[in-house]
Protein backbone atom coordinates (compact mmCIF):
# COMPACT_ATOMS: atom_id res chain seq x y z
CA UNK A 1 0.00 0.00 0.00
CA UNK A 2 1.07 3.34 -1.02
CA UNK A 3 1.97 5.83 2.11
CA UNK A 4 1.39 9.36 2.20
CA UNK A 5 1.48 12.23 4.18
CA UNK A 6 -0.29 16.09 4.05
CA UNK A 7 1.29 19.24 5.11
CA UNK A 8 -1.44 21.93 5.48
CA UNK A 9 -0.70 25.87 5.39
CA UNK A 10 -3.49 26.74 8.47
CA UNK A 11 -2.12 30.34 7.79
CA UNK A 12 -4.27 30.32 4.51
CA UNK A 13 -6.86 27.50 4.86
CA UNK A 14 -10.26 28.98 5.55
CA UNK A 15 -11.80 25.58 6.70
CA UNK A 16 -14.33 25.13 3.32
CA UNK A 17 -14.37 21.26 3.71
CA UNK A 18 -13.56 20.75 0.51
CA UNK A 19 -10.32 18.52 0.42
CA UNK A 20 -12.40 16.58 3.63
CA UNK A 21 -14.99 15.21 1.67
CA UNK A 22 -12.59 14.85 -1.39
CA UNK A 23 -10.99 12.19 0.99
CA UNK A 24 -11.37 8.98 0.15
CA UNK A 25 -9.56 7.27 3.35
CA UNK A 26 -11.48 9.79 5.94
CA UNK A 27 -7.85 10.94 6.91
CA UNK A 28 -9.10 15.08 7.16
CA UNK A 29 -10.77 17.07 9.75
CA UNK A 30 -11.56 20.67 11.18
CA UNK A 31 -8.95 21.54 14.05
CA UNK A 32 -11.28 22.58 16.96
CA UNK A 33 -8.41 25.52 16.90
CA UNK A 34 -8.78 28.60 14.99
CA UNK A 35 -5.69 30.20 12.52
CA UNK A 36 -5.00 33.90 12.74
CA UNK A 37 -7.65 35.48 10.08
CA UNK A 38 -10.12 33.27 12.53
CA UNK A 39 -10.96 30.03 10.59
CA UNK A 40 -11.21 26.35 11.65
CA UNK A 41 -8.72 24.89 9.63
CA UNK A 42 -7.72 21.14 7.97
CA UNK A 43 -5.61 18.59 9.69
CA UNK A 44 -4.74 15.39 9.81
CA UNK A 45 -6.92 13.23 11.89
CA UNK A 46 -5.97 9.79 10.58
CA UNK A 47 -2.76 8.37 9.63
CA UNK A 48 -4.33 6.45 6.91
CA UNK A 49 -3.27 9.11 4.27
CA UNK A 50 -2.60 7.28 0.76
CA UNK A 51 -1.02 10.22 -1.14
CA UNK A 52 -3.87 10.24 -3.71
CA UNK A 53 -3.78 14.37 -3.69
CA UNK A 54 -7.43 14.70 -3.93
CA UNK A 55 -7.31 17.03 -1.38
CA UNK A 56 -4.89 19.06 -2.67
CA UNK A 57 -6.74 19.16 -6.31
CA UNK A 58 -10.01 20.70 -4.98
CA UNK A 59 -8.23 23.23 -2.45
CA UNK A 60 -9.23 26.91 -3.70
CA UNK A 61 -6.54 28.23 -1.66
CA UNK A 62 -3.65 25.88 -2.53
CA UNK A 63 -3.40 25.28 1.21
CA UNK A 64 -2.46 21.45 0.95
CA UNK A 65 0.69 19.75 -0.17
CA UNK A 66 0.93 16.56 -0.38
CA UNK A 67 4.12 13.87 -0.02
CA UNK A 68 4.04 10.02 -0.91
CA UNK A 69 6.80 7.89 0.35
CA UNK A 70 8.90 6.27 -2.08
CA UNK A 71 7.48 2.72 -3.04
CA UNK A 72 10.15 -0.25 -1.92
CA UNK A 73 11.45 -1.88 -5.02
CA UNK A 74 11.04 -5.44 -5.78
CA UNK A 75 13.68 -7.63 -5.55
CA UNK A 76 14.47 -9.55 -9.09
CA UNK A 77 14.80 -12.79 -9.66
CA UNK A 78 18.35 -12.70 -10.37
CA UNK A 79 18.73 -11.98 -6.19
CA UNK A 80 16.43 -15.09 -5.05
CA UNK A 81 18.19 -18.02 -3.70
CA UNK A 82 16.77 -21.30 -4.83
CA UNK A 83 15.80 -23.48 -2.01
CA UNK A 84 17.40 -27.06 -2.19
């Protein structure tokens, strides 16, 4: 499974819910804090975060940025040891 992560500007994010219900893993909520302009804004709430970047797609305020980790390569053949 692919791992990702979100880094969320609360400076900028007015709290419009968008990128929350453009999550498909439920990984986004409202902070119960408030940002200096005086809006809820987005964090993570889950640690199920996929790096799909939906909710950085639908943000109006280009609030989100989002980071996958690096997949783990498969090993080839060539490095498998034949059992005897």
């Amino acid at each position: 499974m692919i791992r990702g992560t979100v880094l969320i500007n609360r400076d900028i994010c007015k709290g419009c819910e968008l990128c929350i219900a453009a999550c498909p893993q439920d990984s986004l909520g409202l902070s119960d804090q408030i940002n200096r302009h005086g809006y809820r804004y987005v964090q993570l709430v889950q640690d199920n975060c996929t790096g799909c970047i939906n909710c950085a797609l639908v943000c109006p305020d280009c609030a989100i940025t989002v980071y996958q980790e690096p997949r783990a390569k498969a090993k080839s053949s060539a490095q498998r040891v034949p059992a005897l």
